[in-house]
C-alpha atoms as a PDB file:
ATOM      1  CA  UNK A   1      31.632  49.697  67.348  1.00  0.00           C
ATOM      2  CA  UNK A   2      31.921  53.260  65.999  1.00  0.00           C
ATOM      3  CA  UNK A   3      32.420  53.424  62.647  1.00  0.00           C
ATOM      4  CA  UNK A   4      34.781  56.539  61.317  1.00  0.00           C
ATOM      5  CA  UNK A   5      35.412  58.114  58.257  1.00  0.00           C
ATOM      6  CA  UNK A   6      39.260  58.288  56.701  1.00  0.00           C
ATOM      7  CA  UNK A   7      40.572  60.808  57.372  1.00  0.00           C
ATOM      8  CA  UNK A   8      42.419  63.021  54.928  1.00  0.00           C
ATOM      9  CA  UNK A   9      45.661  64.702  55.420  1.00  0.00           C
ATOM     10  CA  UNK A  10      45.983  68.055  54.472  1.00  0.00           C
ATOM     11  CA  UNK A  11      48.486  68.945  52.347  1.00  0.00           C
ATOM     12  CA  UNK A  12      50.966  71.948  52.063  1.00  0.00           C
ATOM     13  CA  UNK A  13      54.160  73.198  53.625  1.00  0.00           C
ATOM     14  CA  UNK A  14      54.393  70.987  56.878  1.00  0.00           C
ATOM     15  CA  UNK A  15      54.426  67.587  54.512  1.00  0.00           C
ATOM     16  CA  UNK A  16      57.148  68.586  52.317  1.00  0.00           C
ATOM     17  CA  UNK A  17      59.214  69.440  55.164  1.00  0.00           C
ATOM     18  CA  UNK A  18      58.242  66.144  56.758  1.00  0.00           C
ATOM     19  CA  UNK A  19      58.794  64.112  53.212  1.00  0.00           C
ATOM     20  CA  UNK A  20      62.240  65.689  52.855  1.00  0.00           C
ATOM     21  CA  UNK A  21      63.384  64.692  56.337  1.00  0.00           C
ATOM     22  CA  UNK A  22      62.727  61.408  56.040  1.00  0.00           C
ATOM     23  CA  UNK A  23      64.431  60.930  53.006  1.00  0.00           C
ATOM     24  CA  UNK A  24      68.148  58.906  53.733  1.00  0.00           C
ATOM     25  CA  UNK A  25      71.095  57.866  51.375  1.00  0.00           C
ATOM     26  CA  UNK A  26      73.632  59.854  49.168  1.00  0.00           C
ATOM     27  CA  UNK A  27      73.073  60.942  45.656  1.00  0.00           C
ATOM     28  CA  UNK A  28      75.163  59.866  43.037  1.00  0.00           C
ATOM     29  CA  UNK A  29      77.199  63.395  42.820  1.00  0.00           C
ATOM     30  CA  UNK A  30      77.835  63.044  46.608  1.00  0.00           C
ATOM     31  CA  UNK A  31      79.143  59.859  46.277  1.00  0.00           C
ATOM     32  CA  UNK A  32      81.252  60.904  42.664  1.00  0.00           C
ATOM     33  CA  UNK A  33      82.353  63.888  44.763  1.00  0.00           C
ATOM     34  CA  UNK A  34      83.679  61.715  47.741  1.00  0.00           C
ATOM     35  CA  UNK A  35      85.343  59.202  45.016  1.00  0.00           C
ATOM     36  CA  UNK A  36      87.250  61.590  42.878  1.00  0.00           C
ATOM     37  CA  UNK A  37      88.414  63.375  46.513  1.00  0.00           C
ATOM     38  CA  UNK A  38      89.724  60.244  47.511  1.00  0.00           C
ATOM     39  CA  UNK A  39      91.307  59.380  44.177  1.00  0.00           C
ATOM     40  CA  UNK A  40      93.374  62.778  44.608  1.00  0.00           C
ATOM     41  CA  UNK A  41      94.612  61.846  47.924  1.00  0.00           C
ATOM     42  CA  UNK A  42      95.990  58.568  46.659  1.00  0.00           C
ATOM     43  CA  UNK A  43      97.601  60.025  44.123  1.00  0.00           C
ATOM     44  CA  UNK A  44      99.177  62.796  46.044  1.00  0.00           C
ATOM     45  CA  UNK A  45     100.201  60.228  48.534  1.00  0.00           C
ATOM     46  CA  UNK A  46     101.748  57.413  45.533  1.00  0.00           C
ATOM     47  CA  UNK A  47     103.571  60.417  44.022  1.00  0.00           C
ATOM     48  CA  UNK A  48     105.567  61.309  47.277  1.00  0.00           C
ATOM     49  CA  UNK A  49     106.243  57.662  48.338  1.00  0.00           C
ATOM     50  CA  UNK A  50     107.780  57.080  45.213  1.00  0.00           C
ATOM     51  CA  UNK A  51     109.760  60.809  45.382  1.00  0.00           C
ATOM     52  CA  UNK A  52     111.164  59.535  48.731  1.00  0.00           C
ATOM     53  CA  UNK A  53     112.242  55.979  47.889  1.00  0.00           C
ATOM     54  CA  UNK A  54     114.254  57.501  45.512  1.00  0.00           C
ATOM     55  CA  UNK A  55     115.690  59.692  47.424  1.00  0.00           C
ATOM     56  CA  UNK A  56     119.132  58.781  48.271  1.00  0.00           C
ATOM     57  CA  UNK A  57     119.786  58.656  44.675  1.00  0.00           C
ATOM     58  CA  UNK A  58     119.971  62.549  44.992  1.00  0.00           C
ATOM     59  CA  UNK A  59     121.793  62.643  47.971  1.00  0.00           C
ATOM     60  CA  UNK A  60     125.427  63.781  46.862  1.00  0.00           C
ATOM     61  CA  UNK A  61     128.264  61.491  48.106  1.00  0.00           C
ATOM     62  CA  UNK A  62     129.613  64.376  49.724  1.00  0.00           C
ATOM     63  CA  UNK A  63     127.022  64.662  51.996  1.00  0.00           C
ATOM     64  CA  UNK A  64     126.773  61.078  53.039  1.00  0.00           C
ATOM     65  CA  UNK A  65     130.470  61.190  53.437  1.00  0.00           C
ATOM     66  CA  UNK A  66     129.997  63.618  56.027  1.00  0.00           C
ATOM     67  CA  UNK A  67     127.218  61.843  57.800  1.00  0.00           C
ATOM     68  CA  UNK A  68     129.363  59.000  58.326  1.00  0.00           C
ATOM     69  CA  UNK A  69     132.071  61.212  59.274  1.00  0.00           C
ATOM     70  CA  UNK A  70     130.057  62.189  61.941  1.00  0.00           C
ATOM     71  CA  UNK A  71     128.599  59.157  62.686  1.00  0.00           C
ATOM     72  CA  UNK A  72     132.217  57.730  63.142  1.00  0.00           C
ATOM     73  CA  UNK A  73     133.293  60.460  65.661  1.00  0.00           C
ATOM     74  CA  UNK A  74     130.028  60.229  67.667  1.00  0.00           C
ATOM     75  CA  UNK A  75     130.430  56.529  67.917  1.00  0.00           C
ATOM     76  CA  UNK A  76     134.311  57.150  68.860  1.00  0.00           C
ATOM     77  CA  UNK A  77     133.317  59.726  71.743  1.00  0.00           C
ATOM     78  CA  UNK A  78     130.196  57.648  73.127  1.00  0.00           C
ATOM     79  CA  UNK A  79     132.165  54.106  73.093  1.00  0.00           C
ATOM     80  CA  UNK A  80     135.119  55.502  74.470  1.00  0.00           C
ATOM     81  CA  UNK A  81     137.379  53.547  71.681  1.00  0.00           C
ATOM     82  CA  UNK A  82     138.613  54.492  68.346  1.00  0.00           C
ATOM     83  CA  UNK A  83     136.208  53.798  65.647  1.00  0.00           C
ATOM     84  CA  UNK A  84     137.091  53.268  62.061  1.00  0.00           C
ATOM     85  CA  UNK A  85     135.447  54.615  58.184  1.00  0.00           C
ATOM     86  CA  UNK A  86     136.582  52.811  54.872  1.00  0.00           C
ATOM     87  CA  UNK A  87     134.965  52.528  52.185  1.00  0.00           C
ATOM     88  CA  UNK A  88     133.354  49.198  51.070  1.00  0.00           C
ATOM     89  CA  UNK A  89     133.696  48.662  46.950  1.00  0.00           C
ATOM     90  CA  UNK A  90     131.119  45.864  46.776  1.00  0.00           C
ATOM     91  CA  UNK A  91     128.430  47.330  48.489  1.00  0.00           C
ATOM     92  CA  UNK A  92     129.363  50.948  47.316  1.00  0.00           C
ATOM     93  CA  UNK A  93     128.825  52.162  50.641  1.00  0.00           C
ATOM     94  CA  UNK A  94     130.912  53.821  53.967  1.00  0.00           C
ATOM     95  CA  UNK A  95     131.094  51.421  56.442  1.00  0.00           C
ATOM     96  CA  UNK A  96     131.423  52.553  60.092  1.00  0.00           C
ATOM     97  CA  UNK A  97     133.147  50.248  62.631  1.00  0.00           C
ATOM     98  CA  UNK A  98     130.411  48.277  64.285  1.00  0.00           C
ATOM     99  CA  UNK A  99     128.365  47.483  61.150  1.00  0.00           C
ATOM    100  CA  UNK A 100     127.098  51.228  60.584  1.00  0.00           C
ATOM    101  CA  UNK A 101     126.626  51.718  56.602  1.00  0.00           C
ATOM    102  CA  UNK A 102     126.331  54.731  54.511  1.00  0.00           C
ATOM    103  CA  UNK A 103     125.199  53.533  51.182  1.00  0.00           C
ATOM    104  CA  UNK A 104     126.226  55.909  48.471  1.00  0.00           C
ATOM    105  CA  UNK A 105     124.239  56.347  45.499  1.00  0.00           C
ATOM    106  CA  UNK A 106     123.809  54.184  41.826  1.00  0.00           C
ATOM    107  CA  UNK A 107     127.249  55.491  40.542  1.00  0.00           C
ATOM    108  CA  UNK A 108     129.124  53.275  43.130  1.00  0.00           C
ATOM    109  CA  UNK A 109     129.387  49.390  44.159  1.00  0.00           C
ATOM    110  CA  UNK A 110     130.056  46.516  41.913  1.00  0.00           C
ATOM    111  CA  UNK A 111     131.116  47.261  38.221  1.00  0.00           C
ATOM    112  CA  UNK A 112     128.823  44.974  37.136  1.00  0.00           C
ATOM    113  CA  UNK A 113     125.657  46.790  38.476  1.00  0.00           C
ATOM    114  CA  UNK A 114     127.060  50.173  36.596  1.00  0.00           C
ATOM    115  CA  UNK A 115     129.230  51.135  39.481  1.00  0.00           C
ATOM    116  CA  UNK A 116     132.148  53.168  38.835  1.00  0.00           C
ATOM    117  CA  UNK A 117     132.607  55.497  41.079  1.00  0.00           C
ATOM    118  CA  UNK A 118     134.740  55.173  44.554  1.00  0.00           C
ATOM    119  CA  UNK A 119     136.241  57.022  47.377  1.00  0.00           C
ATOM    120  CA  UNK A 120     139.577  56.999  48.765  1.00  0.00           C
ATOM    121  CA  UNK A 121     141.456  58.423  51.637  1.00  0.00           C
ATOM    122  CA  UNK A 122     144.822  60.130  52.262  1.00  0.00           C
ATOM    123  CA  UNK A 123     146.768  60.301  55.106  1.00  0.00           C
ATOM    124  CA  UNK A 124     147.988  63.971  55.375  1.00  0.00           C
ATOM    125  CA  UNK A 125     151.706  63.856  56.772  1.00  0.00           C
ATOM    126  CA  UNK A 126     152.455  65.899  59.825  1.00  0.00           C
ATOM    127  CA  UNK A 127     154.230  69.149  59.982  1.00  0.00           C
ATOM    128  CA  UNK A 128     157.892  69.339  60.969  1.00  0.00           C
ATOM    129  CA  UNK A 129     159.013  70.883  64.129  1.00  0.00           C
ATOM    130  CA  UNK A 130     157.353  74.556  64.129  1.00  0.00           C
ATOM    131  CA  UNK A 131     157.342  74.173  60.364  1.00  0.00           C
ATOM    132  CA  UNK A 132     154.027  74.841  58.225  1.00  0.00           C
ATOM    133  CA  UNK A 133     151.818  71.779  57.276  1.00  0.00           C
ATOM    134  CA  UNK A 134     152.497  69.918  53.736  1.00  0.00           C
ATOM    135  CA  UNK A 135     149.730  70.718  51.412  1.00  0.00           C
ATOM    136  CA  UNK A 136     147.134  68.557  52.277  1.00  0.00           C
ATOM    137  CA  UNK A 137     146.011  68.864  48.363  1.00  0.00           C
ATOM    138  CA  UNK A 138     148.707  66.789  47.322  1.00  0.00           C
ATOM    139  CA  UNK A 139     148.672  64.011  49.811  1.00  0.00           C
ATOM    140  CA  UNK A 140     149.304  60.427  48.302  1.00  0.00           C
ATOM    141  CA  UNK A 141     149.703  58.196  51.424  1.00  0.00           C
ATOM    142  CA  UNK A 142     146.567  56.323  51.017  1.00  0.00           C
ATOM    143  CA  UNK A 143     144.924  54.652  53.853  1.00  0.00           C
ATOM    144  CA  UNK A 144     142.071  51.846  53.763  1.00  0.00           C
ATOM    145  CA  UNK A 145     140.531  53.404  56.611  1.00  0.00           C
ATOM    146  CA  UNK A 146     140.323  56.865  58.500  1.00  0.00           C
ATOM    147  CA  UNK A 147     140.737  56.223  62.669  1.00  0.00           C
ATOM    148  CA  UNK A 148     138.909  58.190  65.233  1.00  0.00           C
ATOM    149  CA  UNK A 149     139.706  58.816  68.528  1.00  0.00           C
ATOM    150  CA  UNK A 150     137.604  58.589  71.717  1.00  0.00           C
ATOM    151  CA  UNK A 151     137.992  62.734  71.644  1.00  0.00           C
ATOM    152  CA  UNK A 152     136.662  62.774  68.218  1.00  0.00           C
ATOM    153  CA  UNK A 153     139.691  63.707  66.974  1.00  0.00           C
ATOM    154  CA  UNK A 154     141.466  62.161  64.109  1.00  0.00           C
ATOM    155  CA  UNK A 155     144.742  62.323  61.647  1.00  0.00           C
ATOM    156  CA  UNK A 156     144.388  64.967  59.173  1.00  0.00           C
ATOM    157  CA  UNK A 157     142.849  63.258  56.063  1.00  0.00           C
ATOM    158  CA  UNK A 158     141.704  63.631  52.544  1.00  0.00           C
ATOM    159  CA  UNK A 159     138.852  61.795  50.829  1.00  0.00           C
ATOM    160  CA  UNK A 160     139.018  61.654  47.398  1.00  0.00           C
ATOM    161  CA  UNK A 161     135.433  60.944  46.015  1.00  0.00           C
ATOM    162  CA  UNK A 162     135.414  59.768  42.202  1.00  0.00           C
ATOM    163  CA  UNK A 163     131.885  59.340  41.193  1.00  0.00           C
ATOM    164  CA  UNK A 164     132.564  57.647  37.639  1.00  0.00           C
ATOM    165  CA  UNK A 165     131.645  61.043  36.165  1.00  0.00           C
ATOM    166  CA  UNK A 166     133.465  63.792  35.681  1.00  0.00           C
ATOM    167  CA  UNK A 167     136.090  65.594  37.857  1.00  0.00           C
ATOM    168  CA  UNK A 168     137.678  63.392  40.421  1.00  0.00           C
ATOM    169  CA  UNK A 169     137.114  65.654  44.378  1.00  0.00           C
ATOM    170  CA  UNK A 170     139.481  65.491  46.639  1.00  0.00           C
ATOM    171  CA  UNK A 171     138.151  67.114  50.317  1.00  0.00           C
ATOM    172  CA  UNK A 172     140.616  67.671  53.263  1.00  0.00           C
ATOM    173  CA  UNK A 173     138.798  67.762  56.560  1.00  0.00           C
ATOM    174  CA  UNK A 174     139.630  68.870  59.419  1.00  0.00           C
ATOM    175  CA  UNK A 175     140.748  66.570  62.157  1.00  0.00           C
ATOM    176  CA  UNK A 176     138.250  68.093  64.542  1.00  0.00           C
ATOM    177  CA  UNK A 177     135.626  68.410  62.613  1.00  0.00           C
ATOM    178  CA  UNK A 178     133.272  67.135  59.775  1.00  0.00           C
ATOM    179  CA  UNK A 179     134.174  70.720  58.271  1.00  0.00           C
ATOM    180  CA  UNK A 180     136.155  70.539  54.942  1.00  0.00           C
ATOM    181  CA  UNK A 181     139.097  73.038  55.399  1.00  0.00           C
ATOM    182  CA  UNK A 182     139.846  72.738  51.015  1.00  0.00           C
ATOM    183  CA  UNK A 183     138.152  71.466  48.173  1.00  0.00           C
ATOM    184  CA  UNK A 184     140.289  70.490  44.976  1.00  0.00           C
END
């Protein structure tokens, strides 16, 4: 048997390289870094989940009126049969016939729950002969529910929308529409 001598390495440039590569793992401000980036996403994401579950208390009851406006003339034109919109005082919400509801906002529903708000609907009268139309404005043939026909069409109406606060609104739409022809 041959008998060698150790060997020693030489050291310089080529070992350093080598010692670095080898190296694995993160350092602690890598992994503080990838925390606090993660932490900011969270809170970006908690911050807009909470914005939009409370959404539809910012949505004006105006404009869910007119959804469901428009929701009750679609489901008139697509059914082929008249469908129906009241307004439902215990669930403060517009119900659509068929089970379709439009809940309104914290102002409306039960009294006990700090509801005081509600909408109602008019019945505009028709005009006479050739004769102009009665001022919608001052309508007072109230109606638990507007009608829809299968042509989308419906009897000239007003919805009155008393929120609890304030002035009471009265809109008159247009039979043909979801547009409001007067606000009062």
């Amino acid at each position: 048997m041959e008998l060698r001598a150790a060997m020693i390495s030489e050291t310089g440039q080529k070992n350093k390289r080598r010692l670095l590569q080898t190296r694995s793992g993160f350092s602690l401000l890598e992994i503080i870094l990838a925390v606090a980036v993660m932490v900011l996403a969270a809170g970006a994401l908690i911050v807009n989940m909470t914005t939009f579950l409370d959404f539809d208390e910012r949505i004006p009851p105006e404009d869910t009126l007119r959804t469901a406006i428009r929701s009750a003339r679609f489901q008139a034109a697509s059914q082929r049969s008249t469908a129906t919109l009241s307004y439902d005082k215990e669930a403060g919400a517009l119900v659509v016939s068929g089970g379709e509801s439009f809940p309104l906002n914290a102002n409306f529903g039960r009294k006990e729950s700090g509801g005081r708000g509600e909408i109602r609907f008019y019945l505009v009268p028709p005009a006479q002969g050739m004769g102009p139309f009665p001022d919608a404005t001052r309508s007072d043939l109230e109606t638990q529910e507007v009608r829809f026909a299968p042509d989308r069409s419906s009897s000239p109406f007003v919805a009155e929308i008393d929120s609890g606060q304030g002035a009471v609104q009265r809109f008159v739409f247009d039979p043909f529409s979801s547009l409001v022809r007067n606000v009062q």
